[in-house]
N, C-alpha and C. Protein backbone atom coordinates (compact mmCIF):
# COMPACT_ATOMS: atom_id res chain seq x y z
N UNK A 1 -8.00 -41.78 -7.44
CA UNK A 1 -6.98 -41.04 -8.16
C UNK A 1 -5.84 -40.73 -7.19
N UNK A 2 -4.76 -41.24 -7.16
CA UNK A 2 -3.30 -40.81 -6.82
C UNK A 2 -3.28 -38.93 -6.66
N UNK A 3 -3.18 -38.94 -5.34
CA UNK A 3 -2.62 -37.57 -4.86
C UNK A 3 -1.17 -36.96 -5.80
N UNK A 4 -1.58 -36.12 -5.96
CA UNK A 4 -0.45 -35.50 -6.79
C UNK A 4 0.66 -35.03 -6.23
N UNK A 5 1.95 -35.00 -6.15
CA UNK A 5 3.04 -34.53 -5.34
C UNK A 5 3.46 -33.24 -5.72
N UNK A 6 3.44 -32.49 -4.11
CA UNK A 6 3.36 -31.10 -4.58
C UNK A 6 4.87 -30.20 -4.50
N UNK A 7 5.03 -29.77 -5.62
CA UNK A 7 6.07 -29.13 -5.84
C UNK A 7 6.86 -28.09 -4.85
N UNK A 8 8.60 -27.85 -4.56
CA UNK A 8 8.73 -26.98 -3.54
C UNK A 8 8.45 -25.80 -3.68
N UNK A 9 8.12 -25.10 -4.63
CA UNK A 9 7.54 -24.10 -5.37
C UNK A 9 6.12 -23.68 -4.81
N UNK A 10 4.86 -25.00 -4.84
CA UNK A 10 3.98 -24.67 -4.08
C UNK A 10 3.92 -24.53 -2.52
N UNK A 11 4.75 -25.43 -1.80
CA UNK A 11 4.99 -25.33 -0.43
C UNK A 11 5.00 -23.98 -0.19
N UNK A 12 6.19 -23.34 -0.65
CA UNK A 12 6.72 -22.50 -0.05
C UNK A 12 5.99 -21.08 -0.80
N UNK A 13 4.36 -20.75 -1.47
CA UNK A 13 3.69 -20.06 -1.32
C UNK A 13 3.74 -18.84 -0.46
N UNK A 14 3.81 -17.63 -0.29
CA UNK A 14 3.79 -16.93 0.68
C UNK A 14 1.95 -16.96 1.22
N UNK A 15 1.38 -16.83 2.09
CA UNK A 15 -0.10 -16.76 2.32
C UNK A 15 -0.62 -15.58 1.81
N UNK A 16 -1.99 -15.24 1.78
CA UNK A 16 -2.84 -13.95 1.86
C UNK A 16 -2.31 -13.69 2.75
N UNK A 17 -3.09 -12.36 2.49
CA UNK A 17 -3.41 -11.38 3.91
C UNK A 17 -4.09 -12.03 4.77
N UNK A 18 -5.50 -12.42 4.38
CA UNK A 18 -6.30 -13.22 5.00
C UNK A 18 -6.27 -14.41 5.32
N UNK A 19 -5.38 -15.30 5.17
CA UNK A 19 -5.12 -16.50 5.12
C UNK A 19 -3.90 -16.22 6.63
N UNK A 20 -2.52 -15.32 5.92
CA UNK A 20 -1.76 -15.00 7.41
C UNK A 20 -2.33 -14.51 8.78
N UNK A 21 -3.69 -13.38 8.44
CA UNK A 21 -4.11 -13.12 10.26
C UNK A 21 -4.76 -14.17 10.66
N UNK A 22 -5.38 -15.27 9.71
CA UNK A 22 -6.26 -16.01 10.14
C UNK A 22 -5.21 -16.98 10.80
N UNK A 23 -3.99 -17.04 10.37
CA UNK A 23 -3.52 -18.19 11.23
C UNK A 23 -2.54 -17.41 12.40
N UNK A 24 -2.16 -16.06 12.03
CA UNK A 24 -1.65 -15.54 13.17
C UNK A 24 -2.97 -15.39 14.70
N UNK A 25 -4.57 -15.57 14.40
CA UNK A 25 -5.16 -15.79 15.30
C UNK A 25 -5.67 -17.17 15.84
N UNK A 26 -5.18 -18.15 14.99
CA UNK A 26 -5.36 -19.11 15.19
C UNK A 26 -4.40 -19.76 16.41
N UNK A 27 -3.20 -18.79 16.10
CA UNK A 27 -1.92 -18.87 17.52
C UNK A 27 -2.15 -18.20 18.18
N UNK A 28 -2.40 -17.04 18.71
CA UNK A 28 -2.82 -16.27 19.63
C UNK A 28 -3.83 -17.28 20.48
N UNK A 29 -4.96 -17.91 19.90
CA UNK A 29 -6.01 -18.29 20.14
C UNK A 29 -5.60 -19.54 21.94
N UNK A 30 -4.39 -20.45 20.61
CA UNK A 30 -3.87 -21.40 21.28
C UNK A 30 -2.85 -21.44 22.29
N UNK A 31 -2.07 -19.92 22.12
CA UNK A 31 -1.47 -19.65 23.25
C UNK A 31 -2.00 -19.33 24.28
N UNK A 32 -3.17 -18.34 24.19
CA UNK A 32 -3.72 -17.96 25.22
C UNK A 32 -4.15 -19.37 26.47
N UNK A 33 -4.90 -20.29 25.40
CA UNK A 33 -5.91 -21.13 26.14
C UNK A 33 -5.59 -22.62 26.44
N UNK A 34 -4.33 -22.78 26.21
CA UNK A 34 -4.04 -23.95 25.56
C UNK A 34 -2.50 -24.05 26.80
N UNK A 35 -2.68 -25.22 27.62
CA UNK A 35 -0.98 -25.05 28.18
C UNK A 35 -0.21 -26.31 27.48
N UNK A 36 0.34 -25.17 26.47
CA UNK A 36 1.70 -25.52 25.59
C UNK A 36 2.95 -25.69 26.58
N UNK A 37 3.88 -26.95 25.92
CA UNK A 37 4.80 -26.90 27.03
C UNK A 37 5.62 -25.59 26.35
N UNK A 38 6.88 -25.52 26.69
CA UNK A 38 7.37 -23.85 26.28
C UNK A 38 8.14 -24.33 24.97
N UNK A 39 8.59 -25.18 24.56
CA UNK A 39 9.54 -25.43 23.22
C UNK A 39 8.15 -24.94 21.96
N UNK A 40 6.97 -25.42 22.24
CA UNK A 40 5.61 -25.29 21.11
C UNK A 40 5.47 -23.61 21.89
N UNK A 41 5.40 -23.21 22.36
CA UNK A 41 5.43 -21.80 22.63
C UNK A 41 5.92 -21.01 22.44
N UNK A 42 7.42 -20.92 22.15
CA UNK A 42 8.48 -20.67 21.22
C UNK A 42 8.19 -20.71 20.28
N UNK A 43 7.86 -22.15 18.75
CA UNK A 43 7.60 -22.23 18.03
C UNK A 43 6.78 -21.66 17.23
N UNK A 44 5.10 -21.46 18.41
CA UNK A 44 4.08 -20.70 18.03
C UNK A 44 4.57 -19.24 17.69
N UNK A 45 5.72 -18.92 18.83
CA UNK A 45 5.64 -16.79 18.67
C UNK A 45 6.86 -16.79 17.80
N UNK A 46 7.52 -17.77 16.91
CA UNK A 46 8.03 -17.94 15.63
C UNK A 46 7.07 -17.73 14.80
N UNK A 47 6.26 -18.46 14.81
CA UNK A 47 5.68 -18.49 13.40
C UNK A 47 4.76 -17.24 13.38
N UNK A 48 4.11 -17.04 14.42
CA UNK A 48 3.50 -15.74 14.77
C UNK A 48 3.85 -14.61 14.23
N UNK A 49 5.32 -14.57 14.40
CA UNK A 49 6.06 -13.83 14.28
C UNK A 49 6.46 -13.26 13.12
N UNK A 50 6.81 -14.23 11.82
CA UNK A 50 6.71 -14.76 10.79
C UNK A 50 5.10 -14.16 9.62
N UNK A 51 4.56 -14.45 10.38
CA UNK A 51 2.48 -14.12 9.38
C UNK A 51 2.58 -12.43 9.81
N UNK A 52 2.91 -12.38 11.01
CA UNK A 52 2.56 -10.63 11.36
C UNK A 52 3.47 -10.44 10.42
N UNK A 53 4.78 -10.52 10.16
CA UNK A 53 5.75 -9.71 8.98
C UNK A 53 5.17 -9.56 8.01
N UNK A 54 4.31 -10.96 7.51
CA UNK A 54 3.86 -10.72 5.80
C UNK A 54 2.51 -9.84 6.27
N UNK A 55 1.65 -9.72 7.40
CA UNK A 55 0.82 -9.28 7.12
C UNK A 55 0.95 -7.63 7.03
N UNK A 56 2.10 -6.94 8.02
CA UNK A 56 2.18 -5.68 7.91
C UNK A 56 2.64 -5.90 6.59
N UNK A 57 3.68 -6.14 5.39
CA UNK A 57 4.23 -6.26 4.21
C UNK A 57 3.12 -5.42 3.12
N UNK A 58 2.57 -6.68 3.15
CA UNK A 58 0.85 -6.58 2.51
C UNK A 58 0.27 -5.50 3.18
N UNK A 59 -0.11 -4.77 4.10
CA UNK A 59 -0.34 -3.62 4.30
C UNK A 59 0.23 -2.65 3.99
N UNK A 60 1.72 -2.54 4.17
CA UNK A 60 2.20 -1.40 3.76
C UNK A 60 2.29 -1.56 2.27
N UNK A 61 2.27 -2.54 1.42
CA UNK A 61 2.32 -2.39 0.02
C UNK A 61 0.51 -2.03 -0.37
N UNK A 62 -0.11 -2.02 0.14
CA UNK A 62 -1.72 -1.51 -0.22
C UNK A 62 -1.43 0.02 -0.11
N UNK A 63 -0.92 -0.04 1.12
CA UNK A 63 -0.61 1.46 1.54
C UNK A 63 0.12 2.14 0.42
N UNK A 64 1.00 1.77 -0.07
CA UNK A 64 1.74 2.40 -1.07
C UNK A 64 0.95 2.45 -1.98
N UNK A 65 0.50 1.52 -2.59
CA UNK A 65 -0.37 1.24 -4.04
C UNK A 65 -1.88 2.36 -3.73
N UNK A 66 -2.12 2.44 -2.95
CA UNK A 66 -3.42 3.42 -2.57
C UNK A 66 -2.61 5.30 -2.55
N UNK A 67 -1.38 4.96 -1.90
CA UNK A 67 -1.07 6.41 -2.35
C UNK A 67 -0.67 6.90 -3.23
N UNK A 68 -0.06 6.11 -4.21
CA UNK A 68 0.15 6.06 -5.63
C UNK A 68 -0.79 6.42 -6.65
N UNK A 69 -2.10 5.69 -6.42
CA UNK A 69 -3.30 6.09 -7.13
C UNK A 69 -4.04 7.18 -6.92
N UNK A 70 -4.09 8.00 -5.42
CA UNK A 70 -4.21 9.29 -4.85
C UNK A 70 -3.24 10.03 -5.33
N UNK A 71 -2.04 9.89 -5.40
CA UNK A 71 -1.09 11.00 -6.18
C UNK A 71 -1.36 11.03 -7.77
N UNK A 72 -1.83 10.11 -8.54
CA UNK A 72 -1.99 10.15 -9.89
C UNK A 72 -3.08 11.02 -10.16
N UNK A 73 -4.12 10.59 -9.34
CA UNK A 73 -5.62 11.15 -9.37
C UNK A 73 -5.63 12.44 -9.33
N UNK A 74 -4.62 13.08 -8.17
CA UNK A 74 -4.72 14.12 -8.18
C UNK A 74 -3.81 15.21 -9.08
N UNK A 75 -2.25 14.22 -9.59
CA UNK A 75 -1.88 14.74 -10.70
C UNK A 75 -3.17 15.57 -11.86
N UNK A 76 -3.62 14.04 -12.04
CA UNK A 76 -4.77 14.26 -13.24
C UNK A 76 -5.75 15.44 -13.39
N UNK A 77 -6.31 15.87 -11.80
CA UNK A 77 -7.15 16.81 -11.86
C UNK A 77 -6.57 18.13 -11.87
N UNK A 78 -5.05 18.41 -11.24
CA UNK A 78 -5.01 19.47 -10.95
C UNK A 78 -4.45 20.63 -11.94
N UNK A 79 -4.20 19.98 -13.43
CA UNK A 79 -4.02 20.67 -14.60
C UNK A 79 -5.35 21.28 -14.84
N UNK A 80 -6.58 20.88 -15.09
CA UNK A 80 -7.69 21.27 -15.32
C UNK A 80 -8.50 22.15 -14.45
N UNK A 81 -8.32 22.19 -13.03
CA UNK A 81 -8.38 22.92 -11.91
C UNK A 81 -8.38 24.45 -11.67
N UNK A 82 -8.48 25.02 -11.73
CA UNK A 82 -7.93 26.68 -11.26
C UNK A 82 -8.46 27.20 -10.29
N UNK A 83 -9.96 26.80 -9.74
CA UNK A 83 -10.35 26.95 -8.59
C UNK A 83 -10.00 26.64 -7.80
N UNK A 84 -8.81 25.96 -7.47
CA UNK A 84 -8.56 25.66 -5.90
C UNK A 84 -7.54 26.69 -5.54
N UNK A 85 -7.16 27.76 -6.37
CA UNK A 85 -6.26 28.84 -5.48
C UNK A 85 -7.19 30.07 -5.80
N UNK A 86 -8.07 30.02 -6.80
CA UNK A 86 -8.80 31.26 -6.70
C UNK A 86 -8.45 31.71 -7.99
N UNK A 87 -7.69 31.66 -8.00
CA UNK A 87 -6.83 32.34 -9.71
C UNK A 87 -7.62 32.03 -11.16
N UNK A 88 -7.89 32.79 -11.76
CA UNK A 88 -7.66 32.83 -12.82
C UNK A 88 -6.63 32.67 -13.42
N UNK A 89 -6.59 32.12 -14.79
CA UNK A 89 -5.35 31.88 -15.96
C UNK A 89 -5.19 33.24 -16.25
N UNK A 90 -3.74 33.50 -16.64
CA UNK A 90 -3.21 34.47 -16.81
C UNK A 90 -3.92 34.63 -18.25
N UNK A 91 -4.01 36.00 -18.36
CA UNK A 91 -4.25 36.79 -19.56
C UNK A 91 -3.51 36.62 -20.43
N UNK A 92 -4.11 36.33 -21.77
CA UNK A 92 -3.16 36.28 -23.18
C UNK A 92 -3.04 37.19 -23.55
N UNK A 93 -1.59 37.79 -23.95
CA UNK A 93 -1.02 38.91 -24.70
C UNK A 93 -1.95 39.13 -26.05
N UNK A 94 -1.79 39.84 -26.66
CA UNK A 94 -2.20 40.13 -28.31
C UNK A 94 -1.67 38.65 -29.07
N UNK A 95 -0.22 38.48 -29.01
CA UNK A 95 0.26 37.20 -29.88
C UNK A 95 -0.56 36.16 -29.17
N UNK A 96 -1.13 35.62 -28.48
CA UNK A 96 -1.71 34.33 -28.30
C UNK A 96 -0.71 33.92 -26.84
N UNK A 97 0.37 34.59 -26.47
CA UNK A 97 0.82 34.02 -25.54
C UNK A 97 0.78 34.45 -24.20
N UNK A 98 0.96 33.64 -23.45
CA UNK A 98 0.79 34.37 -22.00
C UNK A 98 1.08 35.07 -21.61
N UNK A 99 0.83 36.70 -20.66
CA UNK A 99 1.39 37.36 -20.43
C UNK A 99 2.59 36.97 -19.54
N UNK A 100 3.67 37.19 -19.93
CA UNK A 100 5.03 37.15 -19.02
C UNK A 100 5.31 38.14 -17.92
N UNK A 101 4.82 39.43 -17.81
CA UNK A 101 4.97 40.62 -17.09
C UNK A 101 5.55 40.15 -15.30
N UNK A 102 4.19 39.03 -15.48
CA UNK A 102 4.57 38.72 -13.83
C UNK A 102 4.81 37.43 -13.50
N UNK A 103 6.05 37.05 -14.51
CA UNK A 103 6.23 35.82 -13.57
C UNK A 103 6.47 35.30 -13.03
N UNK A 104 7.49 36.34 -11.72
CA UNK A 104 7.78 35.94 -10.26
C UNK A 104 7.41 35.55 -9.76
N UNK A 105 5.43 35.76 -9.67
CA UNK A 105 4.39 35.29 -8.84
C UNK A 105 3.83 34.47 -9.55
N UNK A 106 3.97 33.86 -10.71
CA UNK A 106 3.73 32.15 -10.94
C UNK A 106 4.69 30.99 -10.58
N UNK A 107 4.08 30.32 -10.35
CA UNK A 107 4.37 29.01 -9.71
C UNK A 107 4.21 28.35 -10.95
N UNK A 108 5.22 27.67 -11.44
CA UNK A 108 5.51 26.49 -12.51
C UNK A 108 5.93 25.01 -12.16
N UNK A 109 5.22 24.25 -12.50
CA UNK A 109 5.95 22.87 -12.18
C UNK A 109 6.55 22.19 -13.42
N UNK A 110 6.17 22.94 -14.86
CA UNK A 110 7.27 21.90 -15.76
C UNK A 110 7.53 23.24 -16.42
């Protein structure tokens, strides 16, 4: 079966995470041990250079996406909560509504 010709679209793929350290150690590996003349040595701490960008990228976007889901989470719980300052809910008036008397010393967020 005829190899299929691959589109510039697939070439130019960005890698994993895992796919970029694996080849950012795959250069390290060869610089270290390997006497490259200096033009491929250059080349290597290009491309090196290049996988570390996407790989911090991809880290800091986990990073974001993980604190995002920690800020929601804790949105979520902290309506239902009252134990974490100690407080009790304010006392309801006779009409059903909250007492207003003191509400200098509440803290409102909406």
């Amino acid at each position: 079966m005829p190899r299929r010709k691959s589109t510039a679209a697939e070439e130019t793929v960005a890698p994993s995470f895992e796919e970029a350290l694996a080849g950012l150690e795959s250069i390290v590996e060869s610089m270290e041990h390997e006497q490259l003349p200096l033009e491929d040595l250059v080349a290597c701490y290009e491309k090196g250079s290049a996988l570390l960008d996407r790989c911090e990228s991809i880290l800091q976007s986990a990073r974001d996406r993980i604190e995002l889901i920690t800020l929601r989470n804790s949105n979520e719980t902290e309506p239902h909560s009252s134990s974490r300052t100690g407080d009790s809910p304010a006392p309801a008036s006779p009409s059903g509504a909250p007492d207003d008397s003191d509400d200098d010393n509440d803290i409102r967020l909406f």
